[in-house]
PDB file of N, CA and C in Angstrom:
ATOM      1  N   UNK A   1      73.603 107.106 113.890  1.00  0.00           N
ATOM      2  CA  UNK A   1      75.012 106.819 114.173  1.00  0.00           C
ATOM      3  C   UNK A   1      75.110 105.424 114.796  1.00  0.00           C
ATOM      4  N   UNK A   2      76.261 105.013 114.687  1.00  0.00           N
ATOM      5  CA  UNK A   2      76.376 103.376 115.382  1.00  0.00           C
ATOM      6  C   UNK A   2      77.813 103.660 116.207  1.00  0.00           C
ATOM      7  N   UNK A   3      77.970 102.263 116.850  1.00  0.00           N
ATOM      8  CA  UNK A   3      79.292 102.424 117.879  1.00  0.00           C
ATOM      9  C   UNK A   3      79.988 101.668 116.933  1.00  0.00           C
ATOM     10  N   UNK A   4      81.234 101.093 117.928  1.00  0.00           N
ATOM     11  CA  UNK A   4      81.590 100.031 117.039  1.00  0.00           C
ATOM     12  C   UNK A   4      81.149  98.758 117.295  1.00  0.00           C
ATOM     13  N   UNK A   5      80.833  98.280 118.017  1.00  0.00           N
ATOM     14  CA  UNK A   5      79.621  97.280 118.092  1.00  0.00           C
ATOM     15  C   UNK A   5      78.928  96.882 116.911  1.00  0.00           C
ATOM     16  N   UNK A   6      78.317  97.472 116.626  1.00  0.00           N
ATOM     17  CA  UNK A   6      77.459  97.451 115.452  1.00  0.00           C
ATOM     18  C   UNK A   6      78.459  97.553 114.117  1.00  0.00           C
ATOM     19  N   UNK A   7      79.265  97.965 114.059  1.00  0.00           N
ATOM     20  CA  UNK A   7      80.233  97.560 112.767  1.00  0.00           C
ATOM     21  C   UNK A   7      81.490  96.785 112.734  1.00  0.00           C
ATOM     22  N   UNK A   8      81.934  95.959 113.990  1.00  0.00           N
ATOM     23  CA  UNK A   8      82.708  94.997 114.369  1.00  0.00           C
ATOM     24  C   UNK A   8      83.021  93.908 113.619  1.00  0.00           C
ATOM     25  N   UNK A   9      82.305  93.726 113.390  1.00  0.00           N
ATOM     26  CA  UNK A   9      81.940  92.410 112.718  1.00  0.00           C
ATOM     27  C   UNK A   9      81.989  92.667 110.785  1.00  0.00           C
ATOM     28  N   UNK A  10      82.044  93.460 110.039  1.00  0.00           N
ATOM     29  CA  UNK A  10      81.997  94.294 108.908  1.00  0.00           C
ATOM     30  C   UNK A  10      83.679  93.570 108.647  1.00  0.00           C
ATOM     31  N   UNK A  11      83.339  93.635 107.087  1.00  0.00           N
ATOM     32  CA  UNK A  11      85.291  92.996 106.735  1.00  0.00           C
ATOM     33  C   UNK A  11      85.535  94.474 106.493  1.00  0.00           C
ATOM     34  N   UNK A  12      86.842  94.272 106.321  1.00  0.00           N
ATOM     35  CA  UNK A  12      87.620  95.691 106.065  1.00  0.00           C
ATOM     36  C   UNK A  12      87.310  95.673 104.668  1.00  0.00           C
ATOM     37  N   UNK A  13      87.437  97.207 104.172  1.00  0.00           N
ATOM     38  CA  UNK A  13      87.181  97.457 102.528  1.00  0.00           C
ATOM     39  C   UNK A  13      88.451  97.591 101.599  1.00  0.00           C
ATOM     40  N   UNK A  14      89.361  97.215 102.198  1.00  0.00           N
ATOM     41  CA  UNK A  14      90.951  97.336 101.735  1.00  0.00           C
ATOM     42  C   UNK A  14      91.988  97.165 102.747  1.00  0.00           C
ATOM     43  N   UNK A  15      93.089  96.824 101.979  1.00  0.00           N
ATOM     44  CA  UNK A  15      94.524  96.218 103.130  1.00  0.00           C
ATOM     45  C   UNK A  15      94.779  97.186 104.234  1.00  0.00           C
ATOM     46  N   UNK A  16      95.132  97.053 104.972  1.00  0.00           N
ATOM     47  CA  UNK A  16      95.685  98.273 105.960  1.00  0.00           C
ATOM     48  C   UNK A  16      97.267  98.197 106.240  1.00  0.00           C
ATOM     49  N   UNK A  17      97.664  98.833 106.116  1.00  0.00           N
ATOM     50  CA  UNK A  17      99.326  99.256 106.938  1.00  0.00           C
ATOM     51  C   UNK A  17      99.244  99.343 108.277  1.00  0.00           C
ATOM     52  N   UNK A  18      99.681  98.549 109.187  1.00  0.00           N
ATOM     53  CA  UNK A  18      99.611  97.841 110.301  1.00  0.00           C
ATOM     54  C   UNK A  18     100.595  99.358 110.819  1.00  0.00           C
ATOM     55  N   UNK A  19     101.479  99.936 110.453  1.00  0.00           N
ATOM     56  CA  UNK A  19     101.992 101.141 110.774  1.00  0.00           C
ATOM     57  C   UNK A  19     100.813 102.787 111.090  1.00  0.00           C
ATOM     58  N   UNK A  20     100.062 102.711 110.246  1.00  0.00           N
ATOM     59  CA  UNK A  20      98.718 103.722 109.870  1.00  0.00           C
ATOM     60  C   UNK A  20      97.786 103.240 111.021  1.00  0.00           C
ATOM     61  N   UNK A  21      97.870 102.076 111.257  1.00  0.00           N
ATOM     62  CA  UNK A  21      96.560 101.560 112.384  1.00  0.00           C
ATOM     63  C   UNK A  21      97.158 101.414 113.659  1.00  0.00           C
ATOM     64  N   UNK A  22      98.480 101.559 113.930  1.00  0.00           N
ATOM     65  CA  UNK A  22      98.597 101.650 115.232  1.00  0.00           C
ATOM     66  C   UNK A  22      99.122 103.479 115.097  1.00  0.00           C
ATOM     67  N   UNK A  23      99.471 104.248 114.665  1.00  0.00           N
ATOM     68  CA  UNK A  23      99.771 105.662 114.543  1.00  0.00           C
ATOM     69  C   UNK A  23      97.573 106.228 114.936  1.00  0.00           C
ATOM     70  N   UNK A  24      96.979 105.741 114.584  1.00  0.00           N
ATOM     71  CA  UNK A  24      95.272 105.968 114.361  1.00  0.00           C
ATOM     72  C   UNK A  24      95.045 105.555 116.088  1.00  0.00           C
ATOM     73  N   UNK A  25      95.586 104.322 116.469  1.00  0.00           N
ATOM     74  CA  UNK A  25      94.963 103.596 117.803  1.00  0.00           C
ATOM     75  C   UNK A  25      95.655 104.472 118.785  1.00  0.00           C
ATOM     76  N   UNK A  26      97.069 104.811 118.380  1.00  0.00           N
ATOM     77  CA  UNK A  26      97.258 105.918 119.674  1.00  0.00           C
ATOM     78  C   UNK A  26      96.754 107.204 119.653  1.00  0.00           C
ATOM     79  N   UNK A  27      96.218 107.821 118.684  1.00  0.00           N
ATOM     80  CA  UNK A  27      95.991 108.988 118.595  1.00  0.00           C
ATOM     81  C   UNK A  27      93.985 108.788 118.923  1.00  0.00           C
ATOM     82  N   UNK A  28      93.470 107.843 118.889  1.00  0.00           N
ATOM     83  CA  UNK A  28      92.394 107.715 119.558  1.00  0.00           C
ATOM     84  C   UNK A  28      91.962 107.719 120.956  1.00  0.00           C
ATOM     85  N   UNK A  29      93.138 107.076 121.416  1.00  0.00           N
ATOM     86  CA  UNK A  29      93.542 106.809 122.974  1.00  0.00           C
ATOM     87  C   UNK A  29      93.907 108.100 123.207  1.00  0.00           C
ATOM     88  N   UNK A  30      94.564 108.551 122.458  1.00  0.00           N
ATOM     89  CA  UNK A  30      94.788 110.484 123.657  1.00  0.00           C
ATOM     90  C   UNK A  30      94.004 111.132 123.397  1.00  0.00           C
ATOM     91  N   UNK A  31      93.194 111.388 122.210  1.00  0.00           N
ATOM     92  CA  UNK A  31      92.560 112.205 121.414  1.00  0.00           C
ATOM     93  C   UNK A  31      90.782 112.062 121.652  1.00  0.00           C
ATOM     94  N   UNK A  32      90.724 110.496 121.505  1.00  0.00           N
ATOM     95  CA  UNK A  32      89.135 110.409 121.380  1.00  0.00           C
ATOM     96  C   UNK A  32      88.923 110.309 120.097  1.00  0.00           C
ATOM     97  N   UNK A  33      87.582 110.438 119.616  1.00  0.00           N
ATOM     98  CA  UNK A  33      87.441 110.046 118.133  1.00  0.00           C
ATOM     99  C   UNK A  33      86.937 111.608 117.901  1.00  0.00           C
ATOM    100  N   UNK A  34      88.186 112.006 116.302  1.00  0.00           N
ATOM    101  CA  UNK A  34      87.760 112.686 116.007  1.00  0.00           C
ATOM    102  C   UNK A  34      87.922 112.514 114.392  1.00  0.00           C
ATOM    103  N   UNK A  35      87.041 113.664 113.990  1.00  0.00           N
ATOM    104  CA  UNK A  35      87.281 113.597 112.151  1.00  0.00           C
ATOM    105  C   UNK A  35      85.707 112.879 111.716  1.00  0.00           C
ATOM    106  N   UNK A  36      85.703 112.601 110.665  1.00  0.00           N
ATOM    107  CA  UNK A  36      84.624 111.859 109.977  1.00  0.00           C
ATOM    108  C   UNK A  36      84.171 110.646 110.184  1.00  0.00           C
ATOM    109  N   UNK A  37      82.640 110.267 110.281  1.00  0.00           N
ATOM    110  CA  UNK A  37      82.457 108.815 110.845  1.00  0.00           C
ATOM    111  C   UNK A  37      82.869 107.626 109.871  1.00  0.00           C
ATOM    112  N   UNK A  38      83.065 106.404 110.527  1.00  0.00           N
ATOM    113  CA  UNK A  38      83.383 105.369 109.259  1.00  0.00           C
ATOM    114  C   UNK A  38      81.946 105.103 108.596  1.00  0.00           C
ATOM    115  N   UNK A  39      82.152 104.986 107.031  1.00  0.00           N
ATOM    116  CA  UNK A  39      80.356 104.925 106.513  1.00  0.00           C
ATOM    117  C   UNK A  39      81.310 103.568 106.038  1.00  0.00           C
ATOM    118  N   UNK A  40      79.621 103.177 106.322  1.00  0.00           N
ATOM    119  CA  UNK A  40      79.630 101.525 106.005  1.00  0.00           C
ATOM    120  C   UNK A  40      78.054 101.584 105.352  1.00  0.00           C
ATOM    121  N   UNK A  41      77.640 100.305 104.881  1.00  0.00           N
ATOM    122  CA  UNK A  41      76.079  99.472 104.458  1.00  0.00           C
ATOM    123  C   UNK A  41      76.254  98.614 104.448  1.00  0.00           C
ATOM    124  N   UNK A  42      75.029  97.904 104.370  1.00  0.00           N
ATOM    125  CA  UNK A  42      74.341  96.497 105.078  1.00  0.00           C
ATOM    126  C   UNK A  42      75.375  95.632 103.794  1.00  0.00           C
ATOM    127  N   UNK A  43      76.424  95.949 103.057  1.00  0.00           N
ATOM    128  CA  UNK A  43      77.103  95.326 102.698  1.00  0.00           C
ATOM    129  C   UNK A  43      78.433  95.249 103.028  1.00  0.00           C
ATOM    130  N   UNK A  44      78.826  96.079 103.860  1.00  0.00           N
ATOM    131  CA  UNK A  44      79.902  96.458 104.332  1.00  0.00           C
ATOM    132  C   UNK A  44      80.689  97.749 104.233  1.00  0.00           C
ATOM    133  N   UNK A  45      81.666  97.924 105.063  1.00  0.00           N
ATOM    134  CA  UNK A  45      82.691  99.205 105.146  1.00  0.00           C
ATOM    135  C   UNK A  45      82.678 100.167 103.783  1.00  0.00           C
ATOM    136  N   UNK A  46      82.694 101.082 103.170  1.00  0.00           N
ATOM    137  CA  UNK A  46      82.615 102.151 102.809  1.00  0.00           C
ATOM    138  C   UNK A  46      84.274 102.747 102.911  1.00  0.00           C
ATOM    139  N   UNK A  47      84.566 103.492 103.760  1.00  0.00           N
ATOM    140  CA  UNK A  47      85.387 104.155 104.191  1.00  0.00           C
ATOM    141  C   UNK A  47      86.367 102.973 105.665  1.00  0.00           C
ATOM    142  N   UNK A  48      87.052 103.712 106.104  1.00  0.00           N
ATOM    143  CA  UNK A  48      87.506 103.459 107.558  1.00  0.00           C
ATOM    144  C   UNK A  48      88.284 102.228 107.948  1.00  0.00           C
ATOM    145  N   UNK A  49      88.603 101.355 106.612  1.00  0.00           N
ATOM    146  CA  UNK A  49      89.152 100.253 107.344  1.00  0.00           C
ATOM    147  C   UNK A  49      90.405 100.377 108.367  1.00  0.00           C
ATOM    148  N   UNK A  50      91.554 101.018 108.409  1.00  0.00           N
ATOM    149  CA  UNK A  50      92.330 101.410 109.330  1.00  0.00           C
ATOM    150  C   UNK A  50      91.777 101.967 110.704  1.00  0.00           C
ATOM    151  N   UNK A  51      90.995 102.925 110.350  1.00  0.00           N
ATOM    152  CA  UNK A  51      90.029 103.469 111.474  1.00  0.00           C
ATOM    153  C   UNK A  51      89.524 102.260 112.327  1.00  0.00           C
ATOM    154  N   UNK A  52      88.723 101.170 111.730  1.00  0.00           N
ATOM    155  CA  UNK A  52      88.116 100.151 112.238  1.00  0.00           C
ATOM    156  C   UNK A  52      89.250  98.693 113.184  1.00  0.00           C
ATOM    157  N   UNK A  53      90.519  98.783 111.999  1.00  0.00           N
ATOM    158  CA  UNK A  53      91.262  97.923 112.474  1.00  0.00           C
ATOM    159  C   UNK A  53      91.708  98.693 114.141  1.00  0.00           C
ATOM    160  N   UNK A  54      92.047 100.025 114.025  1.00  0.00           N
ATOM    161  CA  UNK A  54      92.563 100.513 115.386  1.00  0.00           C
ATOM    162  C   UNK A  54      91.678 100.247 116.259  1.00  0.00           C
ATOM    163  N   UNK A  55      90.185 100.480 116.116  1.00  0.00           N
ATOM    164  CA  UNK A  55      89.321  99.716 117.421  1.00  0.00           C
ATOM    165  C   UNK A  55      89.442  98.819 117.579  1.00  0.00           C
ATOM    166  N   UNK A  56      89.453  98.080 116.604  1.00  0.00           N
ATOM    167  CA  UNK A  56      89.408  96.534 117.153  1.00  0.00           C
ATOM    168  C   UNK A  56      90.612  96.031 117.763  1.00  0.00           C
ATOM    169  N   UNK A  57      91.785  96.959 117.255  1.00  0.00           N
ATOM    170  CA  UNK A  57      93.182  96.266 118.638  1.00  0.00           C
ATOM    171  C   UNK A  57      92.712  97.464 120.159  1.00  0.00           C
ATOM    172  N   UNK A  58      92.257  97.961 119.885  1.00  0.00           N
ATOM    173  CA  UNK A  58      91.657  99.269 121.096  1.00  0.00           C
ATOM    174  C   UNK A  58      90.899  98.045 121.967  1.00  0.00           C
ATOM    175  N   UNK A  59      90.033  97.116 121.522  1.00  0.00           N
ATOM    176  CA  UNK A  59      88.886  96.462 121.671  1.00  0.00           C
ATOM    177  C   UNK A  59      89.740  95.157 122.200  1.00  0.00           C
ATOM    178  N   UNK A  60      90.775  94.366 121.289  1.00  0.00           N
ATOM    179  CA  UNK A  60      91.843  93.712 121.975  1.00  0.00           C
ATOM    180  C   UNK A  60      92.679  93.458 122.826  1.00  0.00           C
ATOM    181  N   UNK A  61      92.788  95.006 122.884  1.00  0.00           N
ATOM    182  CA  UNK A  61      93.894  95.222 123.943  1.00  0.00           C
ATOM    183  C   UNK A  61      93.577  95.643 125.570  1.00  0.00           C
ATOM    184  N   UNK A  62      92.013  95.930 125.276  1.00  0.00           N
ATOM    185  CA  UNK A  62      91.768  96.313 126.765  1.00  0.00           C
ATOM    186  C   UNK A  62      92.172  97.896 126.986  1.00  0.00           C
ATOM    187  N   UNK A  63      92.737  98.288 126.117  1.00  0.00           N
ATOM    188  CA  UNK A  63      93.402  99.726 126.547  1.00  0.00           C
ATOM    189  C   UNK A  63      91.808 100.718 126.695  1.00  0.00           C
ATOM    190  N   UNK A  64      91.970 101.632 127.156  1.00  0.00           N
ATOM    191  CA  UNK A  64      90.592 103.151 127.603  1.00  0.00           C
ATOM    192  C   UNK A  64      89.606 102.521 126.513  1.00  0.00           C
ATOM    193  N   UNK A  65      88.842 101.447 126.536  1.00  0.00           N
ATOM    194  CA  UNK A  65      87.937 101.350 125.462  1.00  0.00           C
ATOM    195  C   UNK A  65      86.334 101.953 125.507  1.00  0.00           C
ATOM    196  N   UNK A  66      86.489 103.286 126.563  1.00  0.00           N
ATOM    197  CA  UNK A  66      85.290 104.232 126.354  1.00  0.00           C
ATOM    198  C   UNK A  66      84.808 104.301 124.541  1.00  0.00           C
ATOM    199  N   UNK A  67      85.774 104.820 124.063  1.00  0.00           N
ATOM    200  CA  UNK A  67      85.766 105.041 122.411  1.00  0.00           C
ATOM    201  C   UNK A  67      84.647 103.657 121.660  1.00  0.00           C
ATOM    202  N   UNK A  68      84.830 103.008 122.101  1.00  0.00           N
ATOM    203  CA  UNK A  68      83.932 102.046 121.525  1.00  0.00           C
ATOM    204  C   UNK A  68      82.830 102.013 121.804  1.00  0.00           C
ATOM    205  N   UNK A  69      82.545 102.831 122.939  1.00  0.00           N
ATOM    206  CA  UNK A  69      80.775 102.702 122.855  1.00  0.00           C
ATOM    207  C   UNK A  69      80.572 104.140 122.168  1.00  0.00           C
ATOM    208  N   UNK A  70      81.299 105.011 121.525  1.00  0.00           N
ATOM    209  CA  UNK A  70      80.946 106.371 121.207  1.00  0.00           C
ATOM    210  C   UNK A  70      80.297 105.599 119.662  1.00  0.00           C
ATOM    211  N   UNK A  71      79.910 107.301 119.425  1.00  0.00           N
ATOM    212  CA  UNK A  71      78.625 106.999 117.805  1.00  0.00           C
ATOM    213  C   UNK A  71      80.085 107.684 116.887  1.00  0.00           C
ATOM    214  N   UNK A  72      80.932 106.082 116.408  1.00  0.00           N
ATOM    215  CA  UNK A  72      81.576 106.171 115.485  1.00  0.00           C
ATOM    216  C   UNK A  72      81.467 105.626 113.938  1.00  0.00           C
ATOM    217  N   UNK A  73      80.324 105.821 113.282  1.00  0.00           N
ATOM    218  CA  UNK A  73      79.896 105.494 112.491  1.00  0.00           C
ATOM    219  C   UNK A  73      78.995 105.414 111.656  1.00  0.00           C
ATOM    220  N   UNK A  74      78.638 105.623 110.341  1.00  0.00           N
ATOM    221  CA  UNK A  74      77.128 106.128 109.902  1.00  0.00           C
ATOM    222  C   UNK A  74      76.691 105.198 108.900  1.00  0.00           C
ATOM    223  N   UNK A  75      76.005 104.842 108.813  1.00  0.00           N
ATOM    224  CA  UNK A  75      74.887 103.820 107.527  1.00  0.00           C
ATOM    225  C   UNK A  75      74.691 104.667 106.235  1.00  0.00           C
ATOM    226  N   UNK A  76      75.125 104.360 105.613  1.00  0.00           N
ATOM    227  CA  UNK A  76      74.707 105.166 104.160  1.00  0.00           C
ATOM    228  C   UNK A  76      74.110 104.013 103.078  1.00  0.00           C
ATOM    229  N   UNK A  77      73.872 103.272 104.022  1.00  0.00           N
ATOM    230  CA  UNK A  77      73.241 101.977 102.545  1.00  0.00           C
ATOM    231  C   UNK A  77      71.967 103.030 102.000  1.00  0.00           C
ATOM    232  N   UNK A  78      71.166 103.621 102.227  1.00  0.00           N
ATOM    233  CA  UNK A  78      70.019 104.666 101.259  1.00  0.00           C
ATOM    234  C   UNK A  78      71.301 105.120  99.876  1.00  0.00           C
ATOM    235  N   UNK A  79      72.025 105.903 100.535  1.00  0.00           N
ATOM    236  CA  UNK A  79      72.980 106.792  99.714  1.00  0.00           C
ATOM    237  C   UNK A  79      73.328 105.341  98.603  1.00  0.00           C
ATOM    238  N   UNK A  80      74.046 104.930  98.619  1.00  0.00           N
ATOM    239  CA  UNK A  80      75.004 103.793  97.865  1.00  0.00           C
ATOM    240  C   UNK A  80      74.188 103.148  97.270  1.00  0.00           C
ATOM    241  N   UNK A  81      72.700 102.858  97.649  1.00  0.00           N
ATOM    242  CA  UNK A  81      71.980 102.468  97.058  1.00  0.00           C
ATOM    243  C   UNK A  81      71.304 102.822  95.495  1.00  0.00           C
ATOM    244  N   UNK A  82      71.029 104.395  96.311  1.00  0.00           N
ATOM    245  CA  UNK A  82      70.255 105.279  94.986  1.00  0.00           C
ATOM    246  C   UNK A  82      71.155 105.599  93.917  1.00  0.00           C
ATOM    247  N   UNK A  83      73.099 105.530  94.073  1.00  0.00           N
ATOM    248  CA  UNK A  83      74.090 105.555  93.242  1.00  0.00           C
ATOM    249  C   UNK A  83      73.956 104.179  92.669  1.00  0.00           C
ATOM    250  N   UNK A  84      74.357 102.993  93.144  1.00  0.00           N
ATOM    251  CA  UNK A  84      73.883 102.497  92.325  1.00  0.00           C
ATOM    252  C   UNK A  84      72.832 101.890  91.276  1.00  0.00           C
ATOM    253  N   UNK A  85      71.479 102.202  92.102  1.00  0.00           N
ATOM    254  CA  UNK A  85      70.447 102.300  91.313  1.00  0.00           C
ATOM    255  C   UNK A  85      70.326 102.896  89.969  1.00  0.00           C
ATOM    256  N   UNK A  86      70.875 104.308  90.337  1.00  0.00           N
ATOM    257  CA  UNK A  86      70.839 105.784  89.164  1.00  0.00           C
ATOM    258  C   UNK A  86      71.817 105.243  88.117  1.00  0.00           C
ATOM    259  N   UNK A  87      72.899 104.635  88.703  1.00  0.00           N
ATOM    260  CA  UNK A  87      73.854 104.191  87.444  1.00  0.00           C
ATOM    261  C   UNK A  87      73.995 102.865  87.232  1.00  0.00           C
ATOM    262  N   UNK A  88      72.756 102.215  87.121  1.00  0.00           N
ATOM    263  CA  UNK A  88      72.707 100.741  86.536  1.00  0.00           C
ATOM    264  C   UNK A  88      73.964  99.738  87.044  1.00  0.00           C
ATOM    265  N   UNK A  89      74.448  99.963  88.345  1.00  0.00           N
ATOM    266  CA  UNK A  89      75.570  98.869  88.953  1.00  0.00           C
ATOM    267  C   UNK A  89      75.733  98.280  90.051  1.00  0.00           C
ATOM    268  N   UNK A  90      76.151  96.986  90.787  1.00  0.00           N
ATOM    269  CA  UNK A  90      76.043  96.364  92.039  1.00  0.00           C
ATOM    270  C   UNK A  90      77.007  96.999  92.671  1.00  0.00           C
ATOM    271  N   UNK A  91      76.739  96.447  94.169  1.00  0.00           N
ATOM    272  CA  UNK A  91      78.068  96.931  95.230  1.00  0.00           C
ATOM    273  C   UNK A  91      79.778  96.446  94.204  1.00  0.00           C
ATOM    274  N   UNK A  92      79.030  95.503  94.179  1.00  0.00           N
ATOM    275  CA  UNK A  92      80.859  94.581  93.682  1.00  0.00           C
ATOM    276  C   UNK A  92      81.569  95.875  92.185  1.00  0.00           C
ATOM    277  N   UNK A  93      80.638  96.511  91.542  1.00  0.00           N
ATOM    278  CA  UNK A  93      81.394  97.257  90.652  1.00  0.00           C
ATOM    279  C   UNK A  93      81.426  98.655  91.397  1.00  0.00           C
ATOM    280  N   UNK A  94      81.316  98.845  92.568  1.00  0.00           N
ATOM    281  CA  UNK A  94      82.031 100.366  93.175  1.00  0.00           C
ATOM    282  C   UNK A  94      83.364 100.611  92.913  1.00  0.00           C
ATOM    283  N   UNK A  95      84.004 102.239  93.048  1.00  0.00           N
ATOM    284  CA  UNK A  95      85.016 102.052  92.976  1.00  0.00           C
ATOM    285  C   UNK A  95      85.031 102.987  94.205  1.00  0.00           C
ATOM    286  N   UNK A  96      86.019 101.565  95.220  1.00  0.00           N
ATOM    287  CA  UNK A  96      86.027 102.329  96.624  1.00  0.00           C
ATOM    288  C   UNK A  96      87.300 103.625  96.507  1.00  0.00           C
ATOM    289  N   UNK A  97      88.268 103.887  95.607  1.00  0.00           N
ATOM    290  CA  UNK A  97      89.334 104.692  95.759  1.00  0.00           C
ATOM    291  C   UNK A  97      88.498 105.831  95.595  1.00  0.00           C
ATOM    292  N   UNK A  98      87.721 105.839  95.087  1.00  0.00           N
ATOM    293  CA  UNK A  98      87.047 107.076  94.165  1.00  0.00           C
ATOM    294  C   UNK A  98      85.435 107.214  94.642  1.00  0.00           C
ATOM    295  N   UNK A  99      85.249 108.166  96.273  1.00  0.00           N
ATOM    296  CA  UNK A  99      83.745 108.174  96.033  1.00  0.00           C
ATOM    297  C   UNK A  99      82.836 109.482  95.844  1.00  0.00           C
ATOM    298  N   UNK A 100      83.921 110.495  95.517  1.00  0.00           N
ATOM    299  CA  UNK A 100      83.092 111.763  95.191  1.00  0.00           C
ATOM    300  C   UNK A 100      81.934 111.397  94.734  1.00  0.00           C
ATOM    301  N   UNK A 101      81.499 111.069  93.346  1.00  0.00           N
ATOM    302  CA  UNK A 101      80.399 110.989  92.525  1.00  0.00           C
ATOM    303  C   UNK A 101      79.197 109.876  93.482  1.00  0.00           C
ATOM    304  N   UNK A 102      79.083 109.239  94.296  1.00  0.00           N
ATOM    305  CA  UNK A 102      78.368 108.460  94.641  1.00  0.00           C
ATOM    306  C   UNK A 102      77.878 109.499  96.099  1.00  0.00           C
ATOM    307  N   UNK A 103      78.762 110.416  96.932  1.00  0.00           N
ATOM    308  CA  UNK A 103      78.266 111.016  98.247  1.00  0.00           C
ATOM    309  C   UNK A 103      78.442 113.009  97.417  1.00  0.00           C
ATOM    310  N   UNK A 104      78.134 113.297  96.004  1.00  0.00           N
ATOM    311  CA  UNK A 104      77.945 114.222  95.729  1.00  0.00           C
ATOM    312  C   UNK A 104      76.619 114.712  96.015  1.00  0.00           C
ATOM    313  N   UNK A 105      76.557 116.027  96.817  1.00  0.00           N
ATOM    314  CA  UNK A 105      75.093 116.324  97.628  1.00  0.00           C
ATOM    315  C   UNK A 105      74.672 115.837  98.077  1.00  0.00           C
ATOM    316  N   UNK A 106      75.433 114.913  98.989  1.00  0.00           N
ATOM    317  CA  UNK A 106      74.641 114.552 100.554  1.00  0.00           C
ATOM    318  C   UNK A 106      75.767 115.054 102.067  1.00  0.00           C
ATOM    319  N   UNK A 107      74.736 115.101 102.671  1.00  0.00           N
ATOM    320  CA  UNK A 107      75.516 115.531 103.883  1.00  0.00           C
ATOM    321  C   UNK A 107      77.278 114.696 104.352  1.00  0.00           C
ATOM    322  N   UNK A 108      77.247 113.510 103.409  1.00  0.00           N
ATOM    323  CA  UNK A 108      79.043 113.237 103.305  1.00  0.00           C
ATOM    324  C   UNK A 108      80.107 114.304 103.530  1.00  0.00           C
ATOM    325  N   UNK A 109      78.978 115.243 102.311  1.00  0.00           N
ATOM    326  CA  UNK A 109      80.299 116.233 101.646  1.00  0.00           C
ATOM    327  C   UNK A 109      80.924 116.937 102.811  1.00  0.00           C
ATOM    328  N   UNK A 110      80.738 117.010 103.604  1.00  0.00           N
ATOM    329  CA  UNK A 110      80.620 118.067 105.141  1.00  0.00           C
ATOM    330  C   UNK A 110      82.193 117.515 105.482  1.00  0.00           C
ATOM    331  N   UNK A 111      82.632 116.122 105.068  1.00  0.00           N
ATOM    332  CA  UNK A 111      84.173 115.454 106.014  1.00  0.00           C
ATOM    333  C   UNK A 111      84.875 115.546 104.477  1.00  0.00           C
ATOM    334  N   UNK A 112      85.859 115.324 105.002  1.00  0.00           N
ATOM    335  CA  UNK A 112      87.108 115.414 103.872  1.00  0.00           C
ATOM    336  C   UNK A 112      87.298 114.327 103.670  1.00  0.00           C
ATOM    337  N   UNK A 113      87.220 113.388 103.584  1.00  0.00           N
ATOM    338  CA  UNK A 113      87.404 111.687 103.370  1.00  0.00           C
ATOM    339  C   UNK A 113      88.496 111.658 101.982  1.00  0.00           C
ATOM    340  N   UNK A 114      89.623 111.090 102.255  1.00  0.00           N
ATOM    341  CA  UNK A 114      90.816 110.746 101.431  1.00  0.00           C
ATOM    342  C   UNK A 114      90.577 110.146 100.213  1.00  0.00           C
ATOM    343  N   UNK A 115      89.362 109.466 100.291  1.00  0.00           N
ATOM    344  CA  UNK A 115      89.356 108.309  99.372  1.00  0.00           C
ATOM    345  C   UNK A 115      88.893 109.082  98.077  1.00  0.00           C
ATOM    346  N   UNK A 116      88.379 110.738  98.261  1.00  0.00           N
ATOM    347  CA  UNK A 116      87.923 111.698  97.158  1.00  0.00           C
ATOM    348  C   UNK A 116      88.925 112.168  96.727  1.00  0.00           C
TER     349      UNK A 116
END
């Protein structure tokens, strides 16, 4: 697992609705982090860009930033790797809307992630 520390610095994997990321940053602040970790690889974000943008105004703003040292986040570069290995393609031809087929039978399957 990683904090956000360790994925800070990661570009986002798609636009965010500045409405969705502050509705996410308050509900972190009362809530804590809950739900599925953001998966990222050594190429970047995966999942979570809203998720990520709310820390980082969490991280901006000075507000309860306990949450940022928590283990919000998981490495799946093995996983993304052996998908694209198995199906002859680079990061750049993923299709991030769509990642059933790439986290089919791995411990992913366990979160509900939208993007399936």
């Amino acid at each position: 697992m990683a904090t956000y520390f360790d994925i800070s610095s990661l570009p986002l994997v798609n636009d965010v609705d500045e409405n969705k990321v502050s509705e996410i940053k308050k509900s972190i602040l009362k809530n804590g982090w809950k739900g599925a970790p953001i998966l990222y690889t050594n190429m970047g974000l995966v999942t979570g860009s809203h998720r990520l943008a709310a820390l980082r105004e969490i991280e901006e703003t000075e507000d309860d930033d306990d949450v940022l040292f928590e283990d919000v986040a998981e490495d799946v570069t093995d996983i993304v790797n052996d998908y694209c290995e198995k199906n002859d393609m680079t990061w750049d031809e993923l299709d991030f809307s769509y990642l059933r087929e790439i986290f089919a039978g791995t411990w992913v399957e366990e979160y509900e992630i939208r993007e399936w």
